[in-house]
Protein backbone atom coordinates (compact mmCIF):
# COMPACT_ATOMS: atom_id res chain seq x y z
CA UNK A 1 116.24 94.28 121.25
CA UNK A 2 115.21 92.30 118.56
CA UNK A 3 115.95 88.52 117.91
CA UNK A 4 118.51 87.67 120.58
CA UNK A 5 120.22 85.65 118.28
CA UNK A 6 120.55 88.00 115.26
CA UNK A 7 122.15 91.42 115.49
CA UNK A 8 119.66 93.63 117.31
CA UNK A 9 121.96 93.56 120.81
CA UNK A 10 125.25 94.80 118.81
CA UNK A 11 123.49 97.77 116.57
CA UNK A 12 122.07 98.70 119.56
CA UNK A 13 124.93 98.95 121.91
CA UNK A 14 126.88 100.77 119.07
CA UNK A 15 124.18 103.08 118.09
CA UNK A 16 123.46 103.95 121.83
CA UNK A 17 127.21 104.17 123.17
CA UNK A 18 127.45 107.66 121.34
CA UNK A 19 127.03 110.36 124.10
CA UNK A 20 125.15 113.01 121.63
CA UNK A 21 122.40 110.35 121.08
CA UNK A 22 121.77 109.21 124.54
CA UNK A 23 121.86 113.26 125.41
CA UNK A 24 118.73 113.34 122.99
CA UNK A 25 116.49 111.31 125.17
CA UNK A 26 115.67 108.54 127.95
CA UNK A 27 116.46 104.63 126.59
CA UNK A 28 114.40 101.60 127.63
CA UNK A 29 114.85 98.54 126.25
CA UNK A 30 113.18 95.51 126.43
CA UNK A 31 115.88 92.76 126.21
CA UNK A 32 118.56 90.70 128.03
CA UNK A 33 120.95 92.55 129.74
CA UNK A 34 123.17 90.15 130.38
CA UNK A 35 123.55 89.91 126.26
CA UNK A 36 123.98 93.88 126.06
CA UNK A 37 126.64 93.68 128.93
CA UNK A 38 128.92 91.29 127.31
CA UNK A 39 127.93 92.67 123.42
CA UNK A 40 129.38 96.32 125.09
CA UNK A 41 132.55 94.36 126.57
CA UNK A 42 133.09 92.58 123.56
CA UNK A 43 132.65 95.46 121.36
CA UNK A 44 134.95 97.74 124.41
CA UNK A 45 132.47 99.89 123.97
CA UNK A 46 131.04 102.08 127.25
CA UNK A 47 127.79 101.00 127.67
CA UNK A 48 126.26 101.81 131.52
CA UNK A 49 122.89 101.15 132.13
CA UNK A 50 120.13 100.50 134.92
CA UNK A 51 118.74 97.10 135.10
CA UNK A 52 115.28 96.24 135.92
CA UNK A 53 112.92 93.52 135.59
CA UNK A 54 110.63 94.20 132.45
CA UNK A 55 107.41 93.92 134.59
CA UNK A 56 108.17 97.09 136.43
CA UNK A 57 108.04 99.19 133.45
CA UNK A 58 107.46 103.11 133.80
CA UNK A 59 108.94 106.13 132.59
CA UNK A 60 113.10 106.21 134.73
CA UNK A 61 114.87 109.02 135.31
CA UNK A 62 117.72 107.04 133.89
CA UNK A 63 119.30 107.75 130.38
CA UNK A 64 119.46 104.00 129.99
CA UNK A 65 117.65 101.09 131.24
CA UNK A 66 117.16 97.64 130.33
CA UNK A 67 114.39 95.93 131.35
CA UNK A 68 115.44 92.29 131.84
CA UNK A 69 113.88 88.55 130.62
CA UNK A 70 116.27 86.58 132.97
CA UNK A 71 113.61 83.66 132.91
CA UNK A 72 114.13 83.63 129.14
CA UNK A 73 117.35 81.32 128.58
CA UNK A 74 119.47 82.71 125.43
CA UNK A 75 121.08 80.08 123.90
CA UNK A 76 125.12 80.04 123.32
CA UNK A 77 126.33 82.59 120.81
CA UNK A 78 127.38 80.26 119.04
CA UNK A 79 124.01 78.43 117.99
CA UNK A 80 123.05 81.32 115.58
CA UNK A 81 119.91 81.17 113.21
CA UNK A 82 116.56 80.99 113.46
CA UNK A 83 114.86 79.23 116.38
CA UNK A 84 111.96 78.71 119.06
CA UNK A 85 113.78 80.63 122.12
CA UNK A 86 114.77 83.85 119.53
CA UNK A 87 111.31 84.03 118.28
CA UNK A 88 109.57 83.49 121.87
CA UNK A 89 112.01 86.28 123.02
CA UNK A 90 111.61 88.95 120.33
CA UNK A 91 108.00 88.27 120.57
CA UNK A 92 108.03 88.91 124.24
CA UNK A 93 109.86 91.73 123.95
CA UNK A 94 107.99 94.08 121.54
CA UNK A 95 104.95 93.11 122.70
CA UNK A 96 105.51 94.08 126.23
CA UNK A 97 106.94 97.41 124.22
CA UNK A 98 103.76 98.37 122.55
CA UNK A 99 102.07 97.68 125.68
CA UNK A 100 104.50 100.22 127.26
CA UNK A 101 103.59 102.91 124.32
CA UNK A 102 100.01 102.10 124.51
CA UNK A 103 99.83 102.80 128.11
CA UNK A 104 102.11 106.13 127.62
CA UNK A 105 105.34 105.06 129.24
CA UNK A 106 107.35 105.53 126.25
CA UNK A 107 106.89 108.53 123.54
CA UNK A 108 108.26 106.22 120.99
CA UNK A 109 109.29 102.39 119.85
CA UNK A 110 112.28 101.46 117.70
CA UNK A 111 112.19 97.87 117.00
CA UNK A 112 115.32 96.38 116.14
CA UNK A 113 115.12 93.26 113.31
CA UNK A 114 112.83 90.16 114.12
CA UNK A 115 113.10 86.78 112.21
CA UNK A 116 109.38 85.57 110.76
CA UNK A 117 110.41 82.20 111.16
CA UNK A 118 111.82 82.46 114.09
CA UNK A 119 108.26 83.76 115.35
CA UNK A 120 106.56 80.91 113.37
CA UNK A 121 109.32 78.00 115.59
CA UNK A 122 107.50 79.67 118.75
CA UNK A 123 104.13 79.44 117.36
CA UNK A 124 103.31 83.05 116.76
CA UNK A 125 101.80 82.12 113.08
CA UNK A 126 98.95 85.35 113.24
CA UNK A 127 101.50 87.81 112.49
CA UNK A 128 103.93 88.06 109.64
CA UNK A 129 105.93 90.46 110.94
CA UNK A 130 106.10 93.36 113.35
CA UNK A 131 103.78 95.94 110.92
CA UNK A 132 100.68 92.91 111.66
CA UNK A 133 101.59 92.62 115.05
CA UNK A 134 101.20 96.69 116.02
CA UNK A 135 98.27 97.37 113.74
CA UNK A 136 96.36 94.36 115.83
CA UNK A 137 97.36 95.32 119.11
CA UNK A 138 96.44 98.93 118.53
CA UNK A 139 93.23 98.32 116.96
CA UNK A 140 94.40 99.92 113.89
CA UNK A 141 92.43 99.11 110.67
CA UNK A 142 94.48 101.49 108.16
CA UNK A 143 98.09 101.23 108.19
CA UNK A 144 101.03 101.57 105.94
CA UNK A 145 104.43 100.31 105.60
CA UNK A 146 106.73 104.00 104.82
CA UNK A 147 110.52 103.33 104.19
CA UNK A 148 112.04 107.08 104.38
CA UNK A 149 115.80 108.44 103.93
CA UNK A 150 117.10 111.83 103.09
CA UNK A 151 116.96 110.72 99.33
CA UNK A 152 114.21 108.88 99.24
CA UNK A 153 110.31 107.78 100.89
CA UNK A 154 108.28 105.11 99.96
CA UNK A 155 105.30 103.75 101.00
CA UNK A 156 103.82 100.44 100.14
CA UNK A 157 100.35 99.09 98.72
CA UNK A 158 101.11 95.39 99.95
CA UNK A 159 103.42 94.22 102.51
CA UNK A 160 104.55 90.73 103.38
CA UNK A 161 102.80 88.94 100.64
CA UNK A 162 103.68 86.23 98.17
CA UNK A 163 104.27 87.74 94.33
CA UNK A 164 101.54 85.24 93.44
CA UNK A 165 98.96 86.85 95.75
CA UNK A 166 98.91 89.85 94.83
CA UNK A 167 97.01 90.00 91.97
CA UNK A 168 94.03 88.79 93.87
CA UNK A 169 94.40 90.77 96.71
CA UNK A 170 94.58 94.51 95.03
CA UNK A 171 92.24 96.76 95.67
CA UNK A 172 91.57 100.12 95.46
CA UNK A 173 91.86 100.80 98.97
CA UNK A 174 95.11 99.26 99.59
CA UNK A 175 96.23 101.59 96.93
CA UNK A 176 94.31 104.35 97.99
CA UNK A 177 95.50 103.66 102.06
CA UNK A 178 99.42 104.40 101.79
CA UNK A 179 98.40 107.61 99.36
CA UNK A 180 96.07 109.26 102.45
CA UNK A 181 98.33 108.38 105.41
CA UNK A 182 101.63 109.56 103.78
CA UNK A 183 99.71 112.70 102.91
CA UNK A 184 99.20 113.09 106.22
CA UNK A 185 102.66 111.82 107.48
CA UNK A 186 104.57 114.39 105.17
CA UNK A 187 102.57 117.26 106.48
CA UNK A 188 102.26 116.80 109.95
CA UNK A 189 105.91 115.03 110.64
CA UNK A 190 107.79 116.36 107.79
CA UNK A 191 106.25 119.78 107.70
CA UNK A 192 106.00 119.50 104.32
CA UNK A 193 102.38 121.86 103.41
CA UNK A 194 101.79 120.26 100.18
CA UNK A 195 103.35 116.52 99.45
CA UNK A 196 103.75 115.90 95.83
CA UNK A 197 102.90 111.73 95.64
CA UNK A 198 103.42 109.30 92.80
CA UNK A 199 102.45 105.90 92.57
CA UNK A 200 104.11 103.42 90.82
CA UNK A 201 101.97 100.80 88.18
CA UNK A 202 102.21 97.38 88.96
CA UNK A 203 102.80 95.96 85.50
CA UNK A 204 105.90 97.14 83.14
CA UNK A 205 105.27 99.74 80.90
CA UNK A 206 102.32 100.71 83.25
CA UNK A 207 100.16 97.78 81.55
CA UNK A 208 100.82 99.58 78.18
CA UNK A 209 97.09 100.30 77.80
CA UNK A 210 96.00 97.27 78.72
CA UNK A 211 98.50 94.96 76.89
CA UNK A 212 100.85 94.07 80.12
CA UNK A 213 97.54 93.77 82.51
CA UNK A 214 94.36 96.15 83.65
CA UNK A 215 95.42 96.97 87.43
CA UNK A 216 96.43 100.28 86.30
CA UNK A 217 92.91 101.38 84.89
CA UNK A 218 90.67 99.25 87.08
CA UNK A 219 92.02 99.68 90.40
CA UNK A 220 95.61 101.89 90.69
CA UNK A 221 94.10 104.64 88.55
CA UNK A 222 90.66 104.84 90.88
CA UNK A 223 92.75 104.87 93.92
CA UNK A 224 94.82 107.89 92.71
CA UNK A 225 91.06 109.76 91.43
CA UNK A 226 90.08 109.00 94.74
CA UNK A 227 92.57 110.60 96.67
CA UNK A 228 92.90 113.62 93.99
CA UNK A 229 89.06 114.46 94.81
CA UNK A 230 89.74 114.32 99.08
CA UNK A 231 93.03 117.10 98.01
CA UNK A 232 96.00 115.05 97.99
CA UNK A 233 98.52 116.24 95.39
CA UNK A 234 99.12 112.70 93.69
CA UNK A 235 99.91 111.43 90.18
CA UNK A 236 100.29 108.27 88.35
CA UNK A 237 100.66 105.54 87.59
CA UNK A 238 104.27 105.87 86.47
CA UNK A 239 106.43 102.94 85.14
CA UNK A 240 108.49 101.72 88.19
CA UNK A 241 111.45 101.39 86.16
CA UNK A 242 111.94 105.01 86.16
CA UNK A 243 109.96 106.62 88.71
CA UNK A 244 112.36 106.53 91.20
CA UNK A 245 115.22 108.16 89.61
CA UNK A 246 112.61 110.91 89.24
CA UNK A 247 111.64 110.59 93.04
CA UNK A 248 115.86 110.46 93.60
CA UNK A 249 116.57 113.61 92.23
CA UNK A 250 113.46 115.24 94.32
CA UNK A 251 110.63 115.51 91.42
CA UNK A 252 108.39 113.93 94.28
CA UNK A 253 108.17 113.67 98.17
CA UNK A 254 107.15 110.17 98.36
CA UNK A 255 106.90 107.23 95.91
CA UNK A 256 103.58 104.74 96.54
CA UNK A 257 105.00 101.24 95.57
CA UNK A 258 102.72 98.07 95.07
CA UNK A 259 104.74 95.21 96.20
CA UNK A 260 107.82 95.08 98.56
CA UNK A 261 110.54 94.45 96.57
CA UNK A 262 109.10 97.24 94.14
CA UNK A 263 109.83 99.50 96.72
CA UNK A 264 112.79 98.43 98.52
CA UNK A 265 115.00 97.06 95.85
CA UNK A 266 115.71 101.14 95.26
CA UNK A 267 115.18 102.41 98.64
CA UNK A 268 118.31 100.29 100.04
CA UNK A 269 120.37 100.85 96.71
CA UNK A 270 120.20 104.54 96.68
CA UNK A 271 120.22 104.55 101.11
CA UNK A 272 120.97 101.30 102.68
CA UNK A 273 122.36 102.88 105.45
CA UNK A 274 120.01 105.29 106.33
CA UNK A 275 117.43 103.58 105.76
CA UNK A 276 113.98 103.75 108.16
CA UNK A 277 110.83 101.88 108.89
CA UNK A 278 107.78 103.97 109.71
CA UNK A 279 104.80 102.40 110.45
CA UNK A 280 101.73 104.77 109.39
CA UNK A 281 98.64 105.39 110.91
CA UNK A 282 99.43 103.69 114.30
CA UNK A 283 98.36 106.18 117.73
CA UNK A 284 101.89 105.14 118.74
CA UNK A 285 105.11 106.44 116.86
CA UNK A 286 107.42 103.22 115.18
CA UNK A 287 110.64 103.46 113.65
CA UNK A 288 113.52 100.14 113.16
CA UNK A 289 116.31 100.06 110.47
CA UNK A 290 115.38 98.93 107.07
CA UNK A 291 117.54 95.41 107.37
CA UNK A 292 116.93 92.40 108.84
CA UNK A 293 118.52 90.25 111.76
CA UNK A 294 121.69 89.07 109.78
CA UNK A 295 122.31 85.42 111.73
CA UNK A 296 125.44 85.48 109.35
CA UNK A 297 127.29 88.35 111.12
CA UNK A 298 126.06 88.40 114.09
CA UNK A 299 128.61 88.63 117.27
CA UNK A 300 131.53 89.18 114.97
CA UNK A 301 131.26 93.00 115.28
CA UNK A 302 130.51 93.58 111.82
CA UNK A 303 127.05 94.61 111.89
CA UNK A 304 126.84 98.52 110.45
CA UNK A 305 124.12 100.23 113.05
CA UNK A 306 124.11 103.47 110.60
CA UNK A 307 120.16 102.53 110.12
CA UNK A 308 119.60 101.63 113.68
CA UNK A 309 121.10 104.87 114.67
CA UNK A 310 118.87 106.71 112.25
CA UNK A 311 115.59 104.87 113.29
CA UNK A 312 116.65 106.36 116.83
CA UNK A 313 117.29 109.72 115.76
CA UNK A 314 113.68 109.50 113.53
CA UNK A 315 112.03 108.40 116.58
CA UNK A 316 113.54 110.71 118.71
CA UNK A 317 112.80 113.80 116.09
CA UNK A 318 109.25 113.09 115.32
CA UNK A 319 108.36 111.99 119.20
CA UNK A 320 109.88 115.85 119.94
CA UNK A 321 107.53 117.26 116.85
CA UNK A 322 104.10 114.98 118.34
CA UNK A 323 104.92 116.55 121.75
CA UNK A 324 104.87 120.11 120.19
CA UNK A 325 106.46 123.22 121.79
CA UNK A 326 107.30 122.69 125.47
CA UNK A 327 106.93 125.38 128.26
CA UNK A 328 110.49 126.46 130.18
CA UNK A 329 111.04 125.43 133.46
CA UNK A 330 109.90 127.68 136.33
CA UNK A 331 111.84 128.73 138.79
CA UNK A 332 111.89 127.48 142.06
């Protein structure tokens, strides 16, 4: 459910009160149901769903159930923001979640927006956001950070990391990571047979030889020789500034950015509400929408679920596509 004091418990009840989405699949979510109850009534939205406690977690013949935190006390609607209870709670709650995946009583998680600071009130310091958080508990060294829309995918080189940092953490494999495991997320969830990357340089003009900075020669350049030689299709680097019009108008499948704001500045201008968050190389499947928890809006039923809605329907698509062709029932 997300922060508990951000927007997670409307975009969910709106994206999961449409019929033809909760037809697609079984719901479980890890929240307060008391919250979701009177979010549906104050939304008069139809919203009916099982309730259990979230230790009893399995897989329910239900289409919707909430496993409740009734020990956790959610503050007044009206105190929004960041705080200790919202951060203990989200924490709690996808935690518990991955645990769920990990132990195979859920084909997929969509997480709905967290607030860092809100984790850092409650002490969880470790982790800067949920991408840290799932690579740790799965024991996953290589992972990647995809943003992907009907218009657009992007994958990033560095995540949740000061500007100032980043010089002196690039690498060649953090370049050379997001290349191989959207490769391999094109072909096997996108059915695409032969992904055409590009990767974007880090410095304007693409360091201009040299004259704006070296990362292109001495470590983006490597990366992409790198993953030419294991048979990735991949080019670059190309000067941000116009690489993704080229990616926009479907010159390329996916676009390898080097800093966050490289890559989502034109992901949620050209899709912000279609936006998803894939989390690569995990043995569990992760979507969530490509926006944060919005403490500004939130409870005034103005909160657009449009990317929620479409993490759901990723999730549900590519959990579908992992499970593979299923046998028909056999008569009785």
């Amino acid at each position: 459910m997300g922060d508990p004091l951000g927007i997670g418990a409307e975009i969910l009840v709106k994206a999961l009160a449409d019929p033809e989405l909760r037809r697609r699949g079984r719901f479980v979510i890890f929240g307060a149901s008391e919250q979701l109850a009177y979010t549906a009534d104050q939304l008069e939205l139809d919203f009916p769903f099982f309730r259990d406690h979230h230790e009893n977690v399995r897989r329910y013949l239900h289409d919707v159930v909430v496993l409740d935190y009734d020990e956790i006390a959610i503050p007044p609607a009206m105190e929004r923001g960041p705080s200790r209870v919202g951060g203990e709670a989200s924490f709690r709650f996808v935690d518990d979640a991955i645990a769920a995946a990990l132990a195979g009583d859920l084909d997929a998680l969509v997480t709905a927006p967290i607030s860092k600071t809100s984790w850092a009130l409650a002490g969880v310091k470790k982790y800067p956001g949920h991408t840290e958080l799932l690579a740790d508990r799965t024991k996953t060294k290589r992972v990647a950070m995809m943003f992907a829309s009907s218009r657009l995918k992007v994958a990033l080189a560095t995540i949740h990391e000061p500007i100032a940092r980043i010089p002196n953490l690039f690498n060649i494999g953090c370049v050379h990571t997001p290349i191989d495991l959207a490769d391999q997320a094109l072909r096997q969830w996108w059915g695409i047979a032969r992904p055409h990357i590009a990767v974007c340089a880090l410095n304007p003009h693409a360091g201009e030889e040299g004259r704006f900075g070296d990362e292109e020669e001495r470590v983006i350049g490597p990366a992409i020789l790198m993953a030419r030689e294991s048979g990735i299709d991949v080019s670059g680097p190309y000067p941000a500034d116009t690489l993704f019009l080229r990616a926009s108008r479907g010159e390329f499948d996916c676009v390898i950015a080097m800093y966050h704001d490289q890559g989502l500045i034109p992901m949620k201008l050209l899709a912000w509400d279609e936006v998803v968050n894939v989390t690569l190389g995990l043995p569990i499947l992760r979507t969530s929408p490509g926006h944060g928890t919005a403490f500004d809006i939130a409870g005034k039923n103005r909160a657009d679920a449009s990317s929620f809605t479409a993490a759901v329907r990723l999730a549900l698509d590519l959990a579908i596509r992992r499970r593979g062709p299923q046998p028909p029932p056999t008569a009785a």
